[in-house]
Protein backbone atom coordinates (compact mmCIF):
# COMPACT_ATOMS: atom_id res chain seq x y z
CA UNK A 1 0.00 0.00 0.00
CA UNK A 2 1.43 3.68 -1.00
CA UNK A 3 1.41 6.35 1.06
CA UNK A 4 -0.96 8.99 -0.53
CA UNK A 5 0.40 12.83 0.38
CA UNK A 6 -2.31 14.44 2.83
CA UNK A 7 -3.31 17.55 1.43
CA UNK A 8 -3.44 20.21 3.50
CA UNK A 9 -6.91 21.53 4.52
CA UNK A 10 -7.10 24.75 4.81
CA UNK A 11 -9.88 26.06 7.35
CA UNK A 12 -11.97 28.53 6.37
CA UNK A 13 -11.79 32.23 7.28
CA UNK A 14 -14.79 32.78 9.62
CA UNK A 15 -16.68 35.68 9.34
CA UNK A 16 -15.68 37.35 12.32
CA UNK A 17 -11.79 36.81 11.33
CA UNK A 18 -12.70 37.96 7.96
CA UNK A 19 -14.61 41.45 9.50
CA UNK A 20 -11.35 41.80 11.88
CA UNK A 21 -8.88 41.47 8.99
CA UNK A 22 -11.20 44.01 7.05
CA UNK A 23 -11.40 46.81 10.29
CA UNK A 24 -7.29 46.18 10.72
CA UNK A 25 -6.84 46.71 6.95
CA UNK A 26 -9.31 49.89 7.13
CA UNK A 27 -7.84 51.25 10.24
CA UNK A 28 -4.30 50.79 8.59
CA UNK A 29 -5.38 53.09 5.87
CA UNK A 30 -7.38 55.53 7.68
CA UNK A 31 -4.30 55.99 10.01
CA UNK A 32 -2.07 56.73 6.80
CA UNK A 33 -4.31 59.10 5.69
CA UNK A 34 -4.46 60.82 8.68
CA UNK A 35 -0.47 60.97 8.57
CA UNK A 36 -0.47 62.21 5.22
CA UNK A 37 -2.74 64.79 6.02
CA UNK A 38 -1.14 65.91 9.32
CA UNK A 39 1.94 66.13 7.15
CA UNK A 40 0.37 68.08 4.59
CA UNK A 41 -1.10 69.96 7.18
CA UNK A 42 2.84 71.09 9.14
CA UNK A 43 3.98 71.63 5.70
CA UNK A 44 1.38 74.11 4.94
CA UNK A 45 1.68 75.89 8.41
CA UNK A 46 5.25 76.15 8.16
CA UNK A 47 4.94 77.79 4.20
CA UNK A 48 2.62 80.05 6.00
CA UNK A 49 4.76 80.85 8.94
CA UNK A 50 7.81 81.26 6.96
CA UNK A 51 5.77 83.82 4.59
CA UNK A 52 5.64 86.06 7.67
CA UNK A 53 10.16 86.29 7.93
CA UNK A 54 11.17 89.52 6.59
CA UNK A 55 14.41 89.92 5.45
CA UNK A 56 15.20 92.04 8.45
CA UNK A 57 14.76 88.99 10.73
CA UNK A 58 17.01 87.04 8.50
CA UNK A 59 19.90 89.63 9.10
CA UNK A 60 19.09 89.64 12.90
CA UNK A 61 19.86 85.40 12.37
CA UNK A 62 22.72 86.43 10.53
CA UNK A 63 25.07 88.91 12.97
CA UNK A 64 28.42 87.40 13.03
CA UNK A 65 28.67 85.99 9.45
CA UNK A 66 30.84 87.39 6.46
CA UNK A 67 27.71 87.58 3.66
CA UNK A 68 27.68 89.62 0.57
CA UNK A 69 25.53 92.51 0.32
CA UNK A 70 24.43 93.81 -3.05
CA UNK A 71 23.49 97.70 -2.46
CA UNK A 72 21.20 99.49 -4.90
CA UNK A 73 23.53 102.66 -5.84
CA UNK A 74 26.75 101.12 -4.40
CA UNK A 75 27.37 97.52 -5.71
CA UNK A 76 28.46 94.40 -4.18
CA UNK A 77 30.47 94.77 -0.53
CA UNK A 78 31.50 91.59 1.25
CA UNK A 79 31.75 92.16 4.36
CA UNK A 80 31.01 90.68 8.27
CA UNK A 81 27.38 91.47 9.21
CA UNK A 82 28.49 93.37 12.95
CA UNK A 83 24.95 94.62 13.62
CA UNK A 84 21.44 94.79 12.59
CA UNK A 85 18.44 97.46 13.88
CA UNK A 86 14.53 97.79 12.62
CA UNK A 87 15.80 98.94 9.18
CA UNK A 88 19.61 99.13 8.59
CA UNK A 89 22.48 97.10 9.13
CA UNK A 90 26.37 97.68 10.19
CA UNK A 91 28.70 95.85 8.14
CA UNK A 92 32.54 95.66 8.11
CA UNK A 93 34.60 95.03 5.51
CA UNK A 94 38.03 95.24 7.13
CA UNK A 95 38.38 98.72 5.90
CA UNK A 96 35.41 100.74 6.40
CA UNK A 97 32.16 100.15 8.75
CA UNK A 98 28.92 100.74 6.03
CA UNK A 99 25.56 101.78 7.90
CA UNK A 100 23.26 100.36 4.97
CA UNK A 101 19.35 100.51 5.10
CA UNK A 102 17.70 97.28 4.61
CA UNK A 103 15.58 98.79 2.40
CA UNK A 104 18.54 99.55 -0.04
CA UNK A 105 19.27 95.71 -0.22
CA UNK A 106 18.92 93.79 -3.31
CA UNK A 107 20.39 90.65 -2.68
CA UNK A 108 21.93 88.70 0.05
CA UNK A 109 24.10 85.84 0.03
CA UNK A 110 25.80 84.18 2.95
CA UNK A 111 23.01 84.45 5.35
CA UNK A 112 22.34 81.39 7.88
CA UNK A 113 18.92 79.70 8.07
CA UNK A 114 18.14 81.21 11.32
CA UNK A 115 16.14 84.24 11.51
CA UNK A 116 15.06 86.05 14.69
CA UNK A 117 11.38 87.79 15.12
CA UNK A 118 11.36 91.65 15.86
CA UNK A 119 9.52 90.00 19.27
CA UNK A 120 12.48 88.26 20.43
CA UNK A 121 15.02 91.22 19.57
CA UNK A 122 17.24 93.31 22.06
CA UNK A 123 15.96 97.40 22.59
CA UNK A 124 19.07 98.32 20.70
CA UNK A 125 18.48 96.37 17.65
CA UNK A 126 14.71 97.96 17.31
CA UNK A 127 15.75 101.15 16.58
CA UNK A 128 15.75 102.62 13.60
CA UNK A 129 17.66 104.17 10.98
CA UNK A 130 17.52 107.59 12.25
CA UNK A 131 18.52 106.46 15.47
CA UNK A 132 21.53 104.42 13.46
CA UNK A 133 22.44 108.23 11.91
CA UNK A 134 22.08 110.08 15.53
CA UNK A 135 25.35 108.02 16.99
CA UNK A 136 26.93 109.23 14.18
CA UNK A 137 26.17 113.08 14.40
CA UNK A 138 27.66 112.71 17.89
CA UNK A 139 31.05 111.84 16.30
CA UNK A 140 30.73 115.27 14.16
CA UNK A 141 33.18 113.15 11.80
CA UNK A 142 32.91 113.19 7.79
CA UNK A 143 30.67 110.32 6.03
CA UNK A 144 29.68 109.79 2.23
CA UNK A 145 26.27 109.11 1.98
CA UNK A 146 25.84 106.61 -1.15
CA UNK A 147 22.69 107.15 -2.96
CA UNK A 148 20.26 104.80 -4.10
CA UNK A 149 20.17 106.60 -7.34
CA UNK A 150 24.08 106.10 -7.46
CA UNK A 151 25.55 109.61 -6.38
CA UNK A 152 26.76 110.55 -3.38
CA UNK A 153 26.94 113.17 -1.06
CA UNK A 154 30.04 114.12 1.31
CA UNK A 155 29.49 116.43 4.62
CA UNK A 156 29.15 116.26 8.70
CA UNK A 157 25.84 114.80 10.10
CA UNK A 158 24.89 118.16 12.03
CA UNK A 159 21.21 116.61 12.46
CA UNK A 160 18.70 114.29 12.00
CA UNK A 161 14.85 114.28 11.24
CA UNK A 162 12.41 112.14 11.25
CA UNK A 163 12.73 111.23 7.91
CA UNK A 164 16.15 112.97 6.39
CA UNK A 165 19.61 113.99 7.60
CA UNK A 166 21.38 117.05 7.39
CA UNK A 167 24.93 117.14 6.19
CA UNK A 168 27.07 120.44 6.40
CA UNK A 169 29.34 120.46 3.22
CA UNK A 170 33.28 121.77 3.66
CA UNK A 171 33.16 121.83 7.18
CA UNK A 172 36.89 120.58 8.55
CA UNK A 173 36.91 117.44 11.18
CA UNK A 174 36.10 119.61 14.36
CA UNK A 175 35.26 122.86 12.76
CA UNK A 176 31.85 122.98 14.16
CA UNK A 177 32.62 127.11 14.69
CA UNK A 178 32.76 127.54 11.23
CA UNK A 179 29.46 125.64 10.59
CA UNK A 180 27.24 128.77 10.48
CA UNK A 181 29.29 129.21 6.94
CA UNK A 182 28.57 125.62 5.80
CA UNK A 183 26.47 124.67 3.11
CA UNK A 184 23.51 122.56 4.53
CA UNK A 185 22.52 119.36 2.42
CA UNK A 186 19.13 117.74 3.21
CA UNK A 187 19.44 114.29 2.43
CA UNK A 188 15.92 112.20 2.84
CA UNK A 189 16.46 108.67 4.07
CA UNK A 190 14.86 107.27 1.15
CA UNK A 191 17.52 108.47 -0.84
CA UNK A 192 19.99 106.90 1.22
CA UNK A 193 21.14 103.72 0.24
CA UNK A 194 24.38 103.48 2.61
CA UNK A 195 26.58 105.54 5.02
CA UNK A 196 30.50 105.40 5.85
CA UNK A 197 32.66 107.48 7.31
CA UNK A 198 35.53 108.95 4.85
C-alpha cells in the first residue's frame, strides 16, 4: 500500500476573522491618511509661517557671518554682518564700517537659516535708521552718503529728522565754529542707500 500525500486543509476564514482582517486593513489606511494629512497639514503651516520672515529677521539670524551685500547705488560689498536694527544694518569690511538701510538691499548671500522675530530682539536692535544716523552726528566726523540713485553726497551729520539727515558740506573734522558758513545738504532717508565714514 502507498502512502498517498495528505493535502493540507485549509480552514476557512470565519466571518468574524474575515470582518477583523477588514477593520485592521481599514484602520491601517485611515491611520495613513491621517499621517499624510497631518503632514500636509505642518507643511502648509510652516509655508505660511515662513511667509511672515522679513528679510530684516534674516539679518538679525545672521550677525556674526561674512555675507555679501548687493546695495542698490553702491554695488556688491562683502563684508562681516556686525549689527542689525529695525531697518539698517552695520557691516565691516576690514576697511570701512557701512551703515546700509535694509531697504537699499537687493540681494543677500551668505546668510544662515536662522532668523530672529522683531519680538524676540534686544531694545538696541529695534531702533531705527535715524537712530543708526544720531550716533553718528555725535562723532561730528565726515561720512559719504551713497545714494540709491548712485551719487553721493560728502558732509558732517549736524542733524537728523524724522525722515532725512542734514549734512554740512566743507566743514573741517572739528570745525563745528565755522558751521554757520557751511552749506547745509538735506538728504531724505529714502535716498539713502548706505553711510561710511571717509
Amino acid at each position: 500500500m502507498t502512502d498517498r500525500p495528505r493535502r493540507a486543509t485549509v480552514e476557512p476564514m470565519h466571518w468574524e476573522e474575515r470582518l477583523l482582517a477588514l477593520f485592521d486593513d481599514l484602520e491601517q489606511q485611515a491611520e495613513g491618511l491621517a499621517l499624510s494629512a497631518r503632514d500636509a497639514e505642518v507643511a502648509e503651516l510652516g509655508r505660511a509661517e515662513y511667509a511672515q520672515v522679513d528679510l530684516a529677521s534674516r539679518l538679525h539670524g545672521s550677525v556674526g557671518r561674512r555675507v555679501g551685500l548687493v546695495v542698490e547705488g553702491l554695488g556688491r560689498l562683502d563684508a562681516v554682518l556686525a549689527r542689525v536694527g529695525a531697518e539698517w544694518c552695520l557691516a565691516d569690511d576690514g576697511s570701512h564700517e557701512w551703515l546700509v538701510r535694509v531697504d537699499a538691499l537687493m540681494q543677500v548671500s551668505g546668510l544662515g537659516e536662522q532668523a530672529v522675530d522683531a519680538r524676540h530682539r534686544s531694545l538696541g536692535a529695534r531702533l531705527g535708521f535715524g537712530s543708526a544716523l544720531r550716533g553718528v552726528a555725535d562723532e561730528r566726523l565726515p561720512v559719504l552718503l551713497h545714494l540709491r540713485g548712485g551719487g553721493t553726497v560728502r558732509g558732517t551729520v549736524r542733524r537728523v529728522g524724522a525722515d532725512f539727515v542734514e549734512l554740512l558740506a566743507g566743514v573741517p573734522d572739528g570745525a563745528w565754529a565755522d558751521a554757520a558758513s557751511a552749506r547745509p545738504e538735506v538728504v531724505a532717508f529714502g535716498a539713502v542707500a548706505a553711510v561710511r565714514r571717509t
